[in-house]
C-alpha atoms as a PDB file:
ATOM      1  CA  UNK A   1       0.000   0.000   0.000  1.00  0.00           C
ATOM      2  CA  UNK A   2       1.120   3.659  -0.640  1.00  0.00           C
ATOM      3  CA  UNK A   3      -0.279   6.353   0.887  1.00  0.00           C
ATOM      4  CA  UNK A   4       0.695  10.143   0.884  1.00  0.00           C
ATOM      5  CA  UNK A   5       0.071  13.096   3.090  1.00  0.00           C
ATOM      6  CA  UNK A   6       0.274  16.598   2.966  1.00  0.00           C
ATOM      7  CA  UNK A   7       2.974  18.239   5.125  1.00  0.00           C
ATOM      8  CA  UNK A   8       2.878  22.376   5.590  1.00  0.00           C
ATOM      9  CA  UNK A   9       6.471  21.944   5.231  1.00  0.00           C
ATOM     10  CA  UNK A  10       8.829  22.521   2.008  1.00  0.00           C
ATOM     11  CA  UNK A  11      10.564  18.938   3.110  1.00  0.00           C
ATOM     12  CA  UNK A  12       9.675  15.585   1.362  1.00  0.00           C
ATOM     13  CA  UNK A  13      10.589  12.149   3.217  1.00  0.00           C
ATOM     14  CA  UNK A  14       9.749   8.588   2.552  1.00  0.00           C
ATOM     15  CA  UNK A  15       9.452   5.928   5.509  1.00  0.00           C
ATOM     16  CA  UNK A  16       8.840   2.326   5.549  1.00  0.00           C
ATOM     17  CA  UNK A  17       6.813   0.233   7.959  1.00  0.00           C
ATOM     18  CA  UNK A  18       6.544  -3.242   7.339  1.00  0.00           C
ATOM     19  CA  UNK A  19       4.350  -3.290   3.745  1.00  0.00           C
ATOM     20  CA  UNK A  20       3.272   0.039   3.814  1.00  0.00           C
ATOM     21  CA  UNK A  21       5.380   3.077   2.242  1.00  0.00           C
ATOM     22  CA  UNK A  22       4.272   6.152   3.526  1.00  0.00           C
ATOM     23  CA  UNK A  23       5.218   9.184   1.328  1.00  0.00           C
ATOM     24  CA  UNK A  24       4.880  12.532   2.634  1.00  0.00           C
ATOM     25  CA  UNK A  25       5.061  15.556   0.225  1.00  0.00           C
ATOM     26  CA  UNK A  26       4.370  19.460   0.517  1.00  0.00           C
ATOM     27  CA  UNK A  27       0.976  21.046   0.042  1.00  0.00           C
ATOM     28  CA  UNK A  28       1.498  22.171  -3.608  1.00  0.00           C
ATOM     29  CA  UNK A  29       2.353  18.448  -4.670  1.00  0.00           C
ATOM     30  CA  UNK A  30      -0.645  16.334  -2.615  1.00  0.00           C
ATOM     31  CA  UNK A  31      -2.928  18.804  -4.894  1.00  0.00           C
ATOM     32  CA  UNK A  32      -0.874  18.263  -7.798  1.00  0.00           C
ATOM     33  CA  UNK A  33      -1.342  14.268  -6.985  1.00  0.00           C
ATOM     34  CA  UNK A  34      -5.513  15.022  -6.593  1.00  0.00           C
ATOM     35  CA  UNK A  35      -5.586  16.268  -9.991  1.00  0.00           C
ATOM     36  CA  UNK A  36      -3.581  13.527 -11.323  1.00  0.00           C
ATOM     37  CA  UNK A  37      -5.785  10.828  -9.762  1.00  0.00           C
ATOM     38  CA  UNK A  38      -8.231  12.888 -11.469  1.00  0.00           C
ATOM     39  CA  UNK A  39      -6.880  13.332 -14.565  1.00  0.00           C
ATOM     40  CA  UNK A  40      -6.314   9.307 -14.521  1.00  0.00           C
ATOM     41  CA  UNK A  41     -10.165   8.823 -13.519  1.00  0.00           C
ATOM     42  CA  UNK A  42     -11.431  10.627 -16.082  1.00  0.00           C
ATOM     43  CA  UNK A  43      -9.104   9.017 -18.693  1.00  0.00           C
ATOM     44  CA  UNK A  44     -10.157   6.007 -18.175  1.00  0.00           C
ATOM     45  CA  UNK A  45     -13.532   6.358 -17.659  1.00  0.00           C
ATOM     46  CA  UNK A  46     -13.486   7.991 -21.101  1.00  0.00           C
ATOM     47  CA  UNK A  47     -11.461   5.024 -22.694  1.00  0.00           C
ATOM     48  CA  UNK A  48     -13.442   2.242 -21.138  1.00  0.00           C
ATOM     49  CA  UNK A  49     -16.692   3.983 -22.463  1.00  0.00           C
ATOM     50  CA  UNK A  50     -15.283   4.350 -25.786  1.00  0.00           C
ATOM     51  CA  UNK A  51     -14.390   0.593 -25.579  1.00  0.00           C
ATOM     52  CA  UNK A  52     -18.462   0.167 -24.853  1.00  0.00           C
ATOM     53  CA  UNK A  53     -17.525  -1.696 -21.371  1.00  0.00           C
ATOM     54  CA  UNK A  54     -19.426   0.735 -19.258  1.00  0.00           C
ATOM     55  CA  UNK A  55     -22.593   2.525 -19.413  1.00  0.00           C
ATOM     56  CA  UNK A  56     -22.973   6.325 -19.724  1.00  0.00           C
ATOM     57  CA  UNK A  57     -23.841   6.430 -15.749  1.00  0.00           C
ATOM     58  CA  UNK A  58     -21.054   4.379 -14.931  1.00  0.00           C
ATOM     59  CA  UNK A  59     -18.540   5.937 -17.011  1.00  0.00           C
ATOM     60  CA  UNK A  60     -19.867   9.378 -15.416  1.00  0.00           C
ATOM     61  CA  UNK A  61     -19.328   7.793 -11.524  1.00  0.00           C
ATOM     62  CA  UNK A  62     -16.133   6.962 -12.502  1.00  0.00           C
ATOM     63  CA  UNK A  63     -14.906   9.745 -13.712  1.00  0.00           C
ATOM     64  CA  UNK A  64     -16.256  11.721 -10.840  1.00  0.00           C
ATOM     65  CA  UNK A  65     -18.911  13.720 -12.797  1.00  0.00           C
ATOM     66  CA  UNK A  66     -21.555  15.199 -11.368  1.00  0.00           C
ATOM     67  CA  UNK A  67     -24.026  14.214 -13.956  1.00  0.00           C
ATOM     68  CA  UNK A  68     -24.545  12.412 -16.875  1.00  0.00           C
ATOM     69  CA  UNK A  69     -24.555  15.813 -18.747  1.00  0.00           C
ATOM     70  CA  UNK A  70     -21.147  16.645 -17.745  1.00  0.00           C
ATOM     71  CA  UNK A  71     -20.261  13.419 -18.549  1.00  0.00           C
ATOM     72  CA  UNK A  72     -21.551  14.061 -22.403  1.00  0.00           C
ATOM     73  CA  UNK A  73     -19.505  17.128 -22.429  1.00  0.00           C
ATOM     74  CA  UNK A  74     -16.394  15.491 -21.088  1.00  0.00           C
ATOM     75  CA  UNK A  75     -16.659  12.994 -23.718  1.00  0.00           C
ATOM     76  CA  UNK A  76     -17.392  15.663 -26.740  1.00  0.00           C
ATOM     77  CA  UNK A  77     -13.917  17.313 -25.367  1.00  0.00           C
ATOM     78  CA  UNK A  78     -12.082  14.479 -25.855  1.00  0.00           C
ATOM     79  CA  UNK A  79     -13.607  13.723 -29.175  1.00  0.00           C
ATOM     80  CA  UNK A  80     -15.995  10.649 -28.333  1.00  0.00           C
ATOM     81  CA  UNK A  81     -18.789  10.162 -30.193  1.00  0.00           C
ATOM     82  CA  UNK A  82     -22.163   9.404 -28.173  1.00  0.00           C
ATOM     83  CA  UNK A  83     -24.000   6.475 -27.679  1.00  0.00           C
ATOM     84  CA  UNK A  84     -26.723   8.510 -26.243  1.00  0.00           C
ATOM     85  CA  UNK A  85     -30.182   7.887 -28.396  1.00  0.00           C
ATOM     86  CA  UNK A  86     -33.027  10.169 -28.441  1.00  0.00           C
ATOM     87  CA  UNK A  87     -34.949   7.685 -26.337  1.00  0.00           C
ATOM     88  CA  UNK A  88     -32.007   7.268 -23.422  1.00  0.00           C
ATOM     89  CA  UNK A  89     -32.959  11.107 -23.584  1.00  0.00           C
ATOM     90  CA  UNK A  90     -36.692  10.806 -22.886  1.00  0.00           C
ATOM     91  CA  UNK A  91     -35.825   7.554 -20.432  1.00  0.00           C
ATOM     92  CA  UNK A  92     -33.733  10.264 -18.765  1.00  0.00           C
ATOM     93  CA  UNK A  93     -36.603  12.510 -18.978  1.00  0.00           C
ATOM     94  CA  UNK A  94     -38.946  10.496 -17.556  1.00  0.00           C
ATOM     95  CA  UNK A  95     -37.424   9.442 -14.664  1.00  0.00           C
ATOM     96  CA  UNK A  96     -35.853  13.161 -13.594  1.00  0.00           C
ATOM     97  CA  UNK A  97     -39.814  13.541 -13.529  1.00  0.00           C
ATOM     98  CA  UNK A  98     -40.635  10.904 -11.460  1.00  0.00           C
ATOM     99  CA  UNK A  99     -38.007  11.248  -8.889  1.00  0.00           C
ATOM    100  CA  UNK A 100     -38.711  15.348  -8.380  1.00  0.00           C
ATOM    101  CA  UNK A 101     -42.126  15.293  -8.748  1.00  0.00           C
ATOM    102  CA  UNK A 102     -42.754  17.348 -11.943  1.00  0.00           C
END
């Protein structure tokens, strides 16, 4: 297991206890290492729906999208086409309407 932690200090260190490395960087770098996971996430949340081995939904929890609108627009960015129909749109629709009501 590796985990890392944020120190308030410009010093970086690495220790060892039995199987676990602990890594301990500044500030700047644990938020630099958020937005890689990220990055990483999204990236492959992207390529495994491109590969059509998860769903829209799944691809969007994945990735860490809010929605599965965001998702859409993540996946125009990076030059996806959609495999969103005009009836996954009223299915969408439909149950927004159920759930809140309207």
């Amino acid at each position: 297991m590796i985990r890392y932690d944020s120190l308030d200090t410009s010093n970086s260190f690495i220790s060892c206890y039995r199987r676990t490395i602990i890594l301990a960087f500044p500030a700047h770098v644990h938020r630099l290492l958020d937005q890689l996971g990220l990055f990483i996430n999204r990236s492959l949340a992207v390529e495994v729906y491109r590969e059509g081995r998860l769903s829209l939904g799944k691809a969007a929890e994945l990735a860490g999208a809010k929605s599965k609108w965001e998702m859409l627009m993540l996946l125009t960015v990076r030059g996806v086409p959609m495999d969103y129909t005009a009836d996954d749109a009223k299915k969408d629709l439909l149950t927004r309407e159920s759930v809140l009501g309207r």
